[in-house]
N, C-alpha and C. Protein backbone atom coordinates (compact mmCIF):
# COMPACT_ATOMS: atom_id res chain seq x y z
N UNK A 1 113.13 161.07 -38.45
CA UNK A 1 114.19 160.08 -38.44
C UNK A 1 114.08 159.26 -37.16
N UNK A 2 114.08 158.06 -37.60
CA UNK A 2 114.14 156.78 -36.06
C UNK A 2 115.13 157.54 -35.12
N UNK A 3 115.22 157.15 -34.14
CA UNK A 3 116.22 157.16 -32.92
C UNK A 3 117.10 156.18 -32.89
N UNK A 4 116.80 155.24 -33.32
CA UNK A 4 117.48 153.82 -33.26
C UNK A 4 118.44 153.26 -32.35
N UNK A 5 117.91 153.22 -31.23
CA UNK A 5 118.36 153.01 -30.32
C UNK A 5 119.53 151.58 -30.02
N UNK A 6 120.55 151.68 -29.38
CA UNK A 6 121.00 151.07 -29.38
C UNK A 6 121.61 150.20 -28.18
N UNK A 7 121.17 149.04 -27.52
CA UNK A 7 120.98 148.37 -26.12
C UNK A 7 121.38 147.07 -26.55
N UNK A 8 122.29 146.51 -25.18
CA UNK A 8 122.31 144.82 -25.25
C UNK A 8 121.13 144.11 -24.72
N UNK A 9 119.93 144.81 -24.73
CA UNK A 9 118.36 144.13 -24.04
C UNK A 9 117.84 144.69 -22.98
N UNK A 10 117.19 143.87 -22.38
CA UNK A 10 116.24 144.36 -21.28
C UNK A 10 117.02 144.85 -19.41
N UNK A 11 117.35 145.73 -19.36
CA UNK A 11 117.85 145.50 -18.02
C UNK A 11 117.32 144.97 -16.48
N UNK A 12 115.83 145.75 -16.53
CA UNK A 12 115.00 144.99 -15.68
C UNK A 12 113.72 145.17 -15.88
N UNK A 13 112.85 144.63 -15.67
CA UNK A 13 111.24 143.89 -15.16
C UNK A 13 111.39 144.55 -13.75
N UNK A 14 109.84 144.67 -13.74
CA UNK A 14 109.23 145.11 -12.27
C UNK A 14 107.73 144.60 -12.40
N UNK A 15 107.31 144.16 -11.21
CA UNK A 15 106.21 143.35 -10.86
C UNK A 15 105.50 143.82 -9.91
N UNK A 16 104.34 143.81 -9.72
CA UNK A 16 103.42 144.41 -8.03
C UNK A 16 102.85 142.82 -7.79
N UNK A 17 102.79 142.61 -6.61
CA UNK A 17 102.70 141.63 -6.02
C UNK A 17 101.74 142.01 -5.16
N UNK A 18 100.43 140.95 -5.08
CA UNK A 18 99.28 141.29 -3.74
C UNK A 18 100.31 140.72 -2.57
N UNK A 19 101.02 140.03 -2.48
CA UNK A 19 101.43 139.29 -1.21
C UNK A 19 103.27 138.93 -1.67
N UNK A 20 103.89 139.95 -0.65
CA UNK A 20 105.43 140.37 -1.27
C UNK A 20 106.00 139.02 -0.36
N UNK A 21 105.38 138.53 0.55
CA UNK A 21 106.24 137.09 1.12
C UNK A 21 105.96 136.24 0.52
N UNK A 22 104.61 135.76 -0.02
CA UNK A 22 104.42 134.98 -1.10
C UNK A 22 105.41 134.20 -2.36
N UNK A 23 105.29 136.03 -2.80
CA UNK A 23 105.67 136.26 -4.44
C UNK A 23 107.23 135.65 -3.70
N UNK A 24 108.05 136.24 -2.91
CA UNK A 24 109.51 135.71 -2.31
C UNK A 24 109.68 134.55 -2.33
N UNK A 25 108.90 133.89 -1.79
CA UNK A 25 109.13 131.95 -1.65
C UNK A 25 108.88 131.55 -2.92
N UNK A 26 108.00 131.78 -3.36
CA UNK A 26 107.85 131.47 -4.86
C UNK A 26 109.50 131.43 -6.46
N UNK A 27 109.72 132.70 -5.85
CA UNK A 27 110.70 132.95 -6.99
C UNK A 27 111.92 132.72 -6.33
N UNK A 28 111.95 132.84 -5.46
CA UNK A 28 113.45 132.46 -4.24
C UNK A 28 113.28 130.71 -3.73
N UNK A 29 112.55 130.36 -3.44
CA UNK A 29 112.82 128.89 -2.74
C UNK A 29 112.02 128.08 -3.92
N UNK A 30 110.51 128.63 -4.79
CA UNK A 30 110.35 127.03 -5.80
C UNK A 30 111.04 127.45 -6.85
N UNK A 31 111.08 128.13 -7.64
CA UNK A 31 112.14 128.76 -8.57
C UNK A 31 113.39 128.74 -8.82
N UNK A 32 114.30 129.22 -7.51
CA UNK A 32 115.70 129.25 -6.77
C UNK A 32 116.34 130.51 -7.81
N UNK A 33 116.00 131.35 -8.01
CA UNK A 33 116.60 132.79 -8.49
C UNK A 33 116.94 133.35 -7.43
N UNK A 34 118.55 133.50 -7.40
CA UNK A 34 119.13 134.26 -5.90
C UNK A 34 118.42 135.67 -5.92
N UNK A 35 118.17 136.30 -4.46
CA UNK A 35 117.77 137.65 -4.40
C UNK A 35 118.94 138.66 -4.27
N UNK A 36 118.79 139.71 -5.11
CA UNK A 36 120.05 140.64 -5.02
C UNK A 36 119.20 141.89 -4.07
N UNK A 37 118.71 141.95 -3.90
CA UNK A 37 118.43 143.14 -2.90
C UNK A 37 116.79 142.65 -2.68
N UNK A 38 116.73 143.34 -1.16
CA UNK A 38 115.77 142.59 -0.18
C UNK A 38 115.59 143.88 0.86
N UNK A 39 114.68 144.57 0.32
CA UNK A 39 113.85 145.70 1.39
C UNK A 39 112.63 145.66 1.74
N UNK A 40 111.97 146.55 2.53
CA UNK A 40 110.51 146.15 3.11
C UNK A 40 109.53 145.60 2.13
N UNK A 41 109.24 146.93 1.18
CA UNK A 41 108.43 146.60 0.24
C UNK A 41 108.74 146.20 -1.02
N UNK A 42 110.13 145.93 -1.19
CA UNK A 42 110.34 145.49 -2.56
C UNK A 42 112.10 144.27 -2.47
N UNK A 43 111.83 143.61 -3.13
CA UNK A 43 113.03 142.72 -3.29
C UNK A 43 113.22 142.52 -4.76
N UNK A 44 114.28 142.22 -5.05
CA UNK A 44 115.02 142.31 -6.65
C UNK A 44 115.69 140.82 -6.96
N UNK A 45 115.43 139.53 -7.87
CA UNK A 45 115.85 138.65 -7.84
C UNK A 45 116.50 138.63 -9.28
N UNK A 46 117.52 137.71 -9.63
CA UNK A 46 118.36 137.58 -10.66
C UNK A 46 117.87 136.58 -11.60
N UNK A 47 117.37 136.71 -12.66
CA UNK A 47 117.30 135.78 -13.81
C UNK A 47 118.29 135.42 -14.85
N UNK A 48 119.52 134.90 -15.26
CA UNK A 48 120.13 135.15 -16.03
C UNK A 48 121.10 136.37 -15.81
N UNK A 49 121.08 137.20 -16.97
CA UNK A 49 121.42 138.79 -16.22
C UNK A 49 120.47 139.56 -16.30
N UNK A 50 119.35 139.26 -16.08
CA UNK A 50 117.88 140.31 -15.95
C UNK A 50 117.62 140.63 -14.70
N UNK A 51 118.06 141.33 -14.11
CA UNK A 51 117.16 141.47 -12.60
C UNK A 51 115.79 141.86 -12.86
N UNK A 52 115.27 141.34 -11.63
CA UNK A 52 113.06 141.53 -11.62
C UNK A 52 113.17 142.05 -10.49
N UNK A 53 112.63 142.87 -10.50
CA UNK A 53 111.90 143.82 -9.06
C UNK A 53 110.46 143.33 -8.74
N UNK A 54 109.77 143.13 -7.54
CA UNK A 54 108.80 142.66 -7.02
C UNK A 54 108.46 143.24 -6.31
N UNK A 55 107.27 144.27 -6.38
CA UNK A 55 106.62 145.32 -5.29
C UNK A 55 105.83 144.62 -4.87
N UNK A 56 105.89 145.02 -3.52
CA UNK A 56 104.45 144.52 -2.67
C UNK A 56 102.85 145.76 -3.46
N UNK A 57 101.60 145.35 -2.50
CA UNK A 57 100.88 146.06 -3.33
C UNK A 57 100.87 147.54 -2.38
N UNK A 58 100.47 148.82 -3.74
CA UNK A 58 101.24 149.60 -3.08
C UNK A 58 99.16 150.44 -2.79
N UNK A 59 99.28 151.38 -2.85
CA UNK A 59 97.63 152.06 -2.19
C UNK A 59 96.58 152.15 -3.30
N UNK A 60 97.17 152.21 -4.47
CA UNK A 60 96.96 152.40 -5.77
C UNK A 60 96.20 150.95 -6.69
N UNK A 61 96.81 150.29 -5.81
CA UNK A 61 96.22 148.74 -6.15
C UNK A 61 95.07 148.62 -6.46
N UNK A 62 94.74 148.07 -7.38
CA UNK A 62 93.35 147.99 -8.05
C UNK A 62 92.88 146.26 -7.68
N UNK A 63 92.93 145.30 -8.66
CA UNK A 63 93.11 144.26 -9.22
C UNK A 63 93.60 143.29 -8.55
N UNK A 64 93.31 142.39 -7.51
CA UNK A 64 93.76 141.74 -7.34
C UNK A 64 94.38 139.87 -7.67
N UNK A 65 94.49 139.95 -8.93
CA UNK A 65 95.09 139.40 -9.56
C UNK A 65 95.62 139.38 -11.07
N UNK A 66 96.69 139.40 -11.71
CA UNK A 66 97.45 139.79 -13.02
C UNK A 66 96.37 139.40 -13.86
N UNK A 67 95.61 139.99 -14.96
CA UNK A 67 95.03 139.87 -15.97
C UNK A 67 95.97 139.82 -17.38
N UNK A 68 96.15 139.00 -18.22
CA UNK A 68 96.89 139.75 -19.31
C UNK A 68 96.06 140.19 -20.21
N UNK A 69 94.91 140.03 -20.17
CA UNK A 69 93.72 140.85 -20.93
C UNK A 69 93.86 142.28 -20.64
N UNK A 70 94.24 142.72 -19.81
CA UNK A 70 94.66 144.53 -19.62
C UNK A 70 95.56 145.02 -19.90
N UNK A 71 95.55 146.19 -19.99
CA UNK A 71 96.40 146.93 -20.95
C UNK A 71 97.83 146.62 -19.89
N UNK A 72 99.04 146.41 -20.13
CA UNK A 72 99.90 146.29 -19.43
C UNK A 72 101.00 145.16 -20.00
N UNK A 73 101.31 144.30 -19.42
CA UNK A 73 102.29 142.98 -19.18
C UNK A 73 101.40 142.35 -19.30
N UNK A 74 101.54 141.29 -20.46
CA UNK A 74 101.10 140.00 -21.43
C UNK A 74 101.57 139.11 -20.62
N UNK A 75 102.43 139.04 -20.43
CA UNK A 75 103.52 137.41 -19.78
C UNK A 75 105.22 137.72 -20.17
N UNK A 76 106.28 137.24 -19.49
CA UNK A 76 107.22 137.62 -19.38
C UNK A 76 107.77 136.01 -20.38
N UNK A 77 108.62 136.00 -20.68
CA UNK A 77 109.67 134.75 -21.10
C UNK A 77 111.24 134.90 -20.95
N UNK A 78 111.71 133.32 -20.07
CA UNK A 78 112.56 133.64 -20.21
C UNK A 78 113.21 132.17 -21.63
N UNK A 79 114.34 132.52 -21.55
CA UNK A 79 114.83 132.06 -22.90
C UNK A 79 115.94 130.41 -21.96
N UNK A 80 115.39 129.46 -22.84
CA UNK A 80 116.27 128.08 -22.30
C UNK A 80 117.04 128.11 -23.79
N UNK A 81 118.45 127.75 -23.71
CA UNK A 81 119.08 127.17 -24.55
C UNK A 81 119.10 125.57 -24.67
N UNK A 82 118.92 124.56 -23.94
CA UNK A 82 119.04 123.37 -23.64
C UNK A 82 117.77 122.39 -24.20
N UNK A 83 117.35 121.86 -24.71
CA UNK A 83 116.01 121.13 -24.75
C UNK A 83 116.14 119.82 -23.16
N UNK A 84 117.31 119.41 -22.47
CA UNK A 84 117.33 118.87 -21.34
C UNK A 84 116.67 119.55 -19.89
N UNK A 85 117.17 121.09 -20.26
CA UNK A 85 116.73 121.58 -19.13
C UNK A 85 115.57 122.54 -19.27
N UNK A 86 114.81 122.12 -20.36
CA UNK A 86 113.30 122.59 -20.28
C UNK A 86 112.53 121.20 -20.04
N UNK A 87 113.05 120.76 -19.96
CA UNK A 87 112.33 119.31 -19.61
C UNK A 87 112.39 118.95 -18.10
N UNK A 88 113.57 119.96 -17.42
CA UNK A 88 113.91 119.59 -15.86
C UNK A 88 113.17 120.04 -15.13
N UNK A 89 112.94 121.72 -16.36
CA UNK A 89 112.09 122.71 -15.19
C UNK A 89 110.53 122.18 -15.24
N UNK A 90 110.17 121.98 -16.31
CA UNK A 90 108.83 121.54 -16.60
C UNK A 90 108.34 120.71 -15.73
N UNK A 91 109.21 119.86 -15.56
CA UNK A 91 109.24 118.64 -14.28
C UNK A 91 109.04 119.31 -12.67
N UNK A 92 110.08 120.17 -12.83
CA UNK A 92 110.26 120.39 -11.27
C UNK A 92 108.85 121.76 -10.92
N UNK A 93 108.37 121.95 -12.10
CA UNK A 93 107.02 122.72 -12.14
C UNK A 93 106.07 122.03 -11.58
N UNK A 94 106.03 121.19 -12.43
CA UNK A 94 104.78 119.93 -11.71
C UNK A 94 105.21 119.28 -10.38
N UNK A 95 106.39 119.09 -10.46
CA UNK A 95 106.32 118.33 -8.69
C UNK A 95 106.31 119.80 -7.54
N UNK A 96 106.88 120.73 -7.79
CA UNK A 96 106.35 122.10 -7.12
C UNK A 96 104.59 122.34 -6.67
N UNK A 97 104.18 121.83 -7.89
CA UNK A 97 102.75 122.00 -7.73
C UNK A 97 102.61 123.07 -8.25
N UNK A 98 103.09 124.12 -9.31
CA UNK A 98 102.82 125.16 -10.31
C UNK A 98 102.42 125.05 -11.16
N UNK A 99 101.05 125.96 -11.65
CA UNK A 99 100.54 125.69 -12.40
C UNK A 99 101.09 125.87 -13.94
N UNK A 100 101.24 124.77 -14.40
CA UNK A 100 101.72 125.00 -16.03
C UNK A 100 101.17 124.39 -17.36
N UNK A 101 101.63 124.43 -18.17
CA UNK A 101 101.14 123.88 -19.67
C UNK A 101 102.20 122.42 -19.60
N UNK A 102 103.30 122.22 -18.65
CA UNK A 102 103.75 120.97 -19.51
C UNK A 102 104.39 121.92 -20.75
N UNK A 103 105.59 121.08 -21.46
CA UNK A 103 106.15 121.31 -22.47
C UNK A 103 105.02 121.91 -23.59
N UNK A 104 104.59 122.85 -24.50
CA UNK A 104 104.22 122.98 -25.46
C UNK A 104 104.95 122.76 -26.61
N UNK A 105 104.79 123.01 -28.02
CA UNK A 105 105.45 123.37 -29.02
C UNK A 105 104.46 125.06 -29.98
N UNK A 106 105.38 125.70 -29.99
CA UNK A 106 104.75 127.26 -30.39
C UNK A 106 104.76 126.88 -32.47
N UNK A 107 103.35 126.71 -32.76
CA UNK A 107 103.90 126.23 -34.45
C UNK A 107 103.83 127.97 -34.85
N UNK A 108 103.93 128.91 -34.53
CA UNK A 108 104.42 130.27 -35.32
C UNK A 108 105.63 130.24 -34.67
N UNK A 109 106.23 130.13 -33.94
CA UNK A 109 107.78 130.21 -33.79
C UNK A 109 108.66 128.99 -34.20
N UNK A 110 107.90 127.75 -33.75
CA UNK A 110 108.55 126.60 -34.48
C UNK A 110 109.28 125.84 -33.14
N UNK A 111 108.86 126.59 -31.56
CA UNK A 111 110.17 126.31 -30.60
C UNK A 111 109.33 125.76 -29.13
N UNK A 112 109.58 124.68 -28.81
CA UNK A 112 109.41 124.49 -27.65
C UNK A 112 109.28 125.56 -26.35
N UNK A 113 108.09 125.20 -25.58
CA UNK A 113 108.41 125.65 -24.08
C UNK A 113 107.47 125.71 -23.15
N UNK A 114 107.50 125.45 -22.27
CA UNK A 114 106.52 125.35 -20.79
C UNK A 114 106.16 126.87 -20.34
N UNK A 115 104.60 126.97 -19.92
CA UNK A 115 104.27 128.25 -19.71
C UNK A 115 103.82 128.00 -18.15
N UNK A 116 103.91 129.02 -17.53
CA UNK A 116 103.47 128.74 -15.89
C UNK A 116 103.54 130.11 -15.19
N UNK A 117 102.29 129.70 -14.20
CA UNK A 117 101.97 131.26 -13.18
C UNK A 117 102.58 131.19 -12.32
N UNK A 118 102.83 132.64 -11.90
CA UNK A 118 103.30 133.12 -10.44
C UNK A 118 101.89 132.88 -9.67
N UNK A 119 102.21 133.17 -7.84
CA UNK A 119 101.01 132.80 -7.21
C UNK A 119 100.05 134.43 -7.56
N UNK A 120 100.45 134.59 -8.11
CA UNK A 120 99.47 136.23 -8.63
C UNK A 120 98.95 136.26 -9.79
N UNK A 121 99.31 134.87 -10.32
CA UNK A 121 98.99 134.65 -11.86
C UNK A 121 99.41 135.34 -13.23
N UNK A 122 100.95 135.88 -12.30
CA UNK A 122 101.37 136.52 -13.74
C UNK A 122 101.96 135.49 -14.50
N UNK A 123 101.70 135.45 -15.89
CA UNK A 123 102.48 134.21 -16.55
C UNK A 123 103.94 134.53 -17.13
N UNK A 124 103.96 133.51 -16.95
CA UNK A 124 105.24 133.40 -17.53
C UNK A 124 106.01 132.12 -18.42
N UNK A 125 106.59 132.18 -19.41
CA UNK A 125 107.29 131.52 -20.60
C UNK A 125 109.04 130.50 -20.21
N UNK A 126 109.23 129.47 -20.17
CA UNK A 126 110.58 129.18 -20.18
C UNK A 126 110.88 128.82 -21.08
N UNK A 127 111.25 129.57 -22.65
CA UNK A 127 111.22 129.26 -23.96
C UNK A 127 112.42 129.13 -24.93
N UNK A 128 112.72 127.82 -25.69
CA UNK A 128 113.64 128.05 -26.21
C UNK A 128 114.17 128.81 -27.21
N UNK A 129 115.45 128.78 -27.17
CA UNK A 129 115.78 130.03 -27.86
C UNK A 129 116.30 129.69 -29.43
């Protein structure tokens, strides 16, 4: 018999980061996701109501840069309700100087959205919902 679990979603994401001051300016100053907690090796920033955890790299570190070809984390998405303000971020992607796709359109989902890396190259989705 299933378990069938029952949750309002994801509570948090966690990330390893080659460079934890980096990955910070990135998601804190070009991004602007307030940080809710801020320790040596790890800081926690707010998406929505998702908090993301961001490890620095820890001894274990292999890889120095996100593959989504490996077994692990594909790319993260987050969800836009607005078609105005996927058009703001997309914008403020490119004048940031982050690397992105520009607006796409997904024809198996049917839905707009801009894809773009962290400086570690993890990707990531701002997709409508």
């Amino acid at each position: 018999m299933a378990i069938q679990i029952q949750t309002p979603g994801i509570h948090h994401l966690a990330l390893r980061s080659t460079n934890l001051a980096r990955s910070k300016t990135f998601y804190h100053e070009t991004l602007g996701f307030p940080i809710a907690l801020d320790l040596p090796n790890l800081f926690i920033f707010v998406a929505g109501s998702t908090f993301i955890g961001v490890r620095g790299p820890g001894e274990e570190s292999g890889a120095d840069t996100f593959n989504p070809f490996s077994v692990g984390l594909d790319h993260l998405a987050l969800g836009c309700a607005d078609e105005t303000e996927l058009q703001r971020v997309a914008a403020g992607l490119a004048e940031a100087g982050v690397e992105n796709t520009g607006i796409k359109f997904d024809d198996v989902l049917g839905k707009n959205y801009v894809a773009f890396k962290d400086p570690d190259r993890i990707a990531w989705e701002f997709y409508m919902v």
